[in-house]
Protein backbone atom coordinates (compact mmCIF):
# COMPACT_ATOMS: atom_id res chain seq x y z
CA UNK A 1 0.00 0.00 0.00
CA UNK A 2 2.98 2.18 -0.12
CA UNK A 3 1.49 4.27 -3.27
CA UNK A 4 -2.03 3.74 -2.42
CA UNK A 5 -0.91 5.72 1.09
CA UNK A 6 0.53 8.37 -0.81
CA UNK A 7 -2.60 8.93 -2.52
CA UNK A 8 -4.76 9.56 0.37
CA UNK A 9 -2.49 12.12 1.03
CA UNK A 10 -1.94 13.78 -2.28
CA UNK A 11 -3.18 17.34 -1.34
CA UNK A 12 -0.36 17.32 -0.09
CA UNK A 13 1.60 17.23 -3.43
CA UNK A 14 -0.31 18.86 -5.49
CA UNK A 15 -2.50 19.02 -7.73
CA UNK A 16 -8.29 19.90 -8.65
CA UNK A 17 -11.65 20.53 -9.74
CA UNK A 18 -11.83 23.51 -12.24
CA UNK A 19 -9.97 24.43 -14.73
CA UNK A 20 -6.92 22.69 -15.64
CA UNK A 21 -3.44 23.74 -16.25
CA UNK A 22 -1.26 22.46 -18.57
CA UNK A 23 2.40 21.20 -17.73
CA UNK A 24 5.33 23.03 -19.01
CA UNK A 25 4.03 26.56 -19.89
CA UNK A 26 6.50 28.79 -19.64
CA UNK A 27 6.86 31.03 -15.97
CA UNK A 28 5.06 34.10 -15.62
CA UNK A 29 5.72 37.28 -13.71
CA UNK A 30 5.92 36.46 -9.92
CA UNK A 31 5.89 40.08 -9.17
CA UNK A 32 2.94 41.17 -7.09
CA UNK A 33 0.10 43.24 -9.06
CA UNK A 34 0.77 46.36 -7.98
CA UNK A 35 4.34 47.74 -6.17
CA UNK A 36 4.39 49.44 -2.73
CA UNK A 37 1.90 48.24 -0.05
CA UNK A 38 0.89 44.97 0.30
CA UNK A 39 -1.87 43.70 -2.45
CA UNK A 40 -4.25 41.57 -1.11
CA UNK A 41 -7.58 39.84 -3.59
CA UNK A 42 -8.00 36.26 -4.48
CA UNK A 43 -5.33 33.63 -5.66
CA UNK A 44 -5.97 30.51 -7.21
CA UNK A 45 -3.54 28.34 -7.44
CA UNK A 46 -4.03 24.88 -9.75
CA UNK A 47 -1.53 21.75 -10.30
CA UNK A 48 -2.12 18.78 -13.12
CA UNK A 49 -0.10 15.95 -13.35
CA UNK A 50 -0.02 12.80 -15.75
CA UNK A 51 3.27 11.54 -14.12
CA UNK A 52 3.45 9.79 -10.97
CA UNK A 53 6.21 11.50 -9.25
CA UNK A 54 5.24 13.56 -6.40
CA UNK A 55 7.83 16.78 -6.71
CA UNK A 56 8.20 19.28 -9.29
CA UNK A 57 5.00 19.20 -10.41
CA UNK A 58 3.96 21.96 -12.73
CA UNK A 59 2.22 24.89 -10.19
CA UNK A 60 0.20 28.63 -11.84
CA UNK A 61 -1.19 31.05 -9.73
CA UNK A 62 -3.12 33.63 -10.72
CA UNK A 63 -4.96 36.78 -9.17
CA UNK A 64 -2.94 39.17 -6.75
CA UNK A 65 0.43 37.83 -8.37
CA UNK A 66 0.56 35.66 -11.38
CA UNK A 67 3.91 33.28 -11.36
CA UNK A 68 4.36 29.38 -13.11
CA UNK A 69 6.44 27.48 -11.11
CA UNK A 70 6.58 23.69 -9.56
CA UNK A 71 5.93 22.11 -6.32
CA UNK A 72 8.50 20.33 -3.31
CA UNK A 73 6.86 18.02 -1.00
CA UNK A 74 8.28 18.98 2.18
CA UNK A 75 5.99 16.55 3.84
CA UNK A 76 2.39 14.69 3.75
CA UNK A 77 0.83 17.46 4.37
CA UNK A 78 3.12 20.37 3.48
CA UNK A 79 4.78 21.74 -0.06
CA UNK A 80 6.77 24.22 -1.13
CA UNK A 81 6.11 26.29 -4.34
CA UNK A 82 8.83 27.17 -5.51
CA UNK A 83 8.33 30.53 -8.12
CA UNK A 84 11.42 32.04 -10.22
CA UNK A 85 10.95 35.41 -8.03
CA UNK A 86 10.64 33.55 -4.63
CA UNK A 87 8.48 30.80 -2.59
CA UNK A 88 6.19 30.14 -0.07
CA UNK A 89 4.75 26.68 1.96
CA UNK A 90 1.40 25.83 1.84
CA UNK A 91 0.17 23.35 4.36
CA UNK A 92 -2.98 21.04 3.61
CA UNK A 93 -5.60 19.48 5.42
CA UNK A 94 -6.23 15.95 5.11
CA UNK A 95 -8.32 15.38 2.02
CA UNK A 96 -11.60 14.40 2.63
CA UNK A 97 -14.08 12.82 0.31
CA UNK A 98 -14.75 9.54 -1.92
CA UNK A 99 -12.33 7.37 -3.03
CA UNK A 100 -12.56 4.03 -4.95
CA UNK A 101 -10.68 1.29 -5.94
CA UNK A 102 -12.01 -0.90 -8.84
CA UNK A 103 -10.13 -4.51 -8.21
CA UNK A 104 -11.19 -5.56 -12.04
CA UNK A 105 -9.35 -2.88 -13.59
CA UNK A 106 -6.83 -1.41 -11.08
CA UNK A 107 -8.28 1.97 -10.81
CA UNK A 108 -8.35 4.43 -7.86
CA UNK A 109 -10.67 7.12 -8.68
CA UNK A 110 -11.05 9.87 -5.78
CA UNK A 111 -12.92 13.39 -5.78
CA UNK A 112 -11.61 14.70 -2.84
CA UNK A 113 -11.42 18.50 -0.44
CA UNK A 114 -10.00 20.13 2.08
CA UNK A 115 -8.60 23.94 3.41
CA UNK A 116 -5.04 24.99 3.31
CA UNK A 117 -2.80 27.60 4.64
CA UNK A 118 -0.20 29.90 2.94
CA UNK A 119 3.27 31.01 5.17
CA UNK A 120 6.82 31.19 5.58
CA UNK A 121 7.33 32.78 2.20
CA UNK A 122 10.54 33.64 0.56
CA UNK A 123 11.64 36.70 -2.14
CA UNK A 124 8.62 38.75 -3.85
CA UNK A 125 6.28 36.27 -1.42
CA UNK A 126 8.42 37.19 1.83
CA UNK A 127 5.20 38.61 3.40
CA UNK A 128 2.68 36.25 2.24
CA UNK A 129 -0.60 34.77 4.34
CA UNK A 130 -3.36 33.34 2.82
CA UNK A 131 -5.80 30.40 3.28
CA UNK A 132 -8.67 28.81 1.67
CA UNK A 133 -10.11 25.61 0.38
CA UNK A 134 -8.74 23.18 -2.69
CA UNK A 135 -10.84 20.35 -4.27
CA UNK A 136 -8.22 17.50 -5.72
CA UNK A 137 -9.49 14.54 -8.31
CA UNK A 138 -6.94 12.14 -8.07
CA UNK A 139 -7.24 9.06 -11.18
CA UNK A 140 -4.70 6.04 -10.45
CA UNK A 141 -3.73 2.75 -12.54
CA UNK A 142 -1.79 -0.16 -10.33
CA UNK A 143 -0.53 -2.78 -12.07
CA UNK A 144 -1.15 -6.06 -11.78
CA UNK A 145 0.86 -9.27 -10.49
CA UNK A 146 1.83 -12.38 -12.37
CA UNK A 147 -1.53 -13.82 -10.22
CA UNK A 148 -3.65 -11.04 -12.49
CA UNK A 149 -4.22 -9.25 -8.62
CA UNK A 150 -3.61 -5.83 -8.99
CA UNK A 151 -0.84 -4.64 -6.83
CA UNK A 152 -1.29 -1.60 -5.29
CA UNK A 153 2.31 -1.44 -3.69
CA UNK A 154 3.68 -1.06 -6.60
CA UNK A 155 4.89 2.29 -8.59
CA UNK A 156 1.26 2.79 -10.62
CA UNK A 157 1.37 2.44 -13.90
CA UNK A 158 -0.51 5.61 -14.62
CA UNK A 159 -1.57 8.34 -12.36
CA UNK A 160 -3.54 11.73 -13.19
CA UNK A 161 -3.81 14.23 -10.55
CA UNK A 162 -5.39 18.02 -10.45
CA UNK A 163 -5.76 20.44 -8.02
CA UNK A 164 -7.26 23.61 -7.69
CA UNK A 165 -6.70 26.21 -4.29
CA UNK A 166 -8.67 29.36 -3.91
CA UNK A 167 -9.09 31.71 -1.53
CA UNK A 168 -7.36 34.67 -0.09
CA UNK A 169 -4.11 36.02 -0.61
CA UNK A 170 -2.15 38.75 1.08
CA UNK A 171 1.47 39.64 -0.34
């Protein structure tokens, strides 16, 4: 169950209900909105993944600042998001939600939610606070033994994940 663990905790690497983002765009400006005080609105923040690696993951936010960047699992439930102008952690609550695992065809299938928190930021995001609540749909493929069992301790074949944060932002 080592991956199958890892899944129940994937708000903490990622990545959501909404509107997708695509891997690999290019990074955008992680400067806040506006210079001089600090700019405060909504920020949503979304991560997709096809690949079943939990790091690096391909992060955008957009609304007070707009930045592309990727996620560091610092734990379960924390990541880093690491921007080119500077970073911040965002800690997760346990996802909660429906999850099922089809034992015919080896698929975990989970619509999951939870709240989060925004600190201990780093460069243009040195100031940052924030919270809010993320929705994560996590789809998973295990493969299956020479028995025809899948095996759901083993590295999953396939694995889409998407997440979407919103709420508000102060940098």
């Amino acid at each position: 169950m080592k991956y199958g663990k890892r899944l129940a905790g994937m708000a903490a690497v990622l990545a959501a209900a909404g509107t997708l983002v695509l891997g690999g765009l290019p990074a955008a400006s992680a400067a806040p909105a506006h210079a001089g005080p600090a700019a405060s609105g909504t920020e949503t923040i979304q991560i997709m993944s096809t690949g079943v690696g939990l790091n690096h993951k391909p992060v955008i936010a957009v609304g007070v600042f707009t930045a592309g960047g990727h996620n560091v699992v610092l734990s379960s439930t924390t990541d880093r998001f690491v921007f080119p102008n500077g970073s911040f952690k965002v800690k997760f609550s346990k996802p909660q939600g429906p999850q099922s695992f089809n034992p015919a065809t080896c698929l975990l299938d989970g619509i999951q939610h939870g709240t989060y928190r925004i600190s201990h930021g780093s460069g243009a995001y040195a100031k940052i606070s924030g919270h809010g609540k993320y929705n994560l749909i996590v789809l998973t493929v295990s493969p299956k033994g020479a028995n025809g069992q899948c095996n759901r301790s083993a590295k999953p074949t396939a694995t889409e994940t998407e997440l979407e944060a919103l709420g508000p932002v102060s940098v």
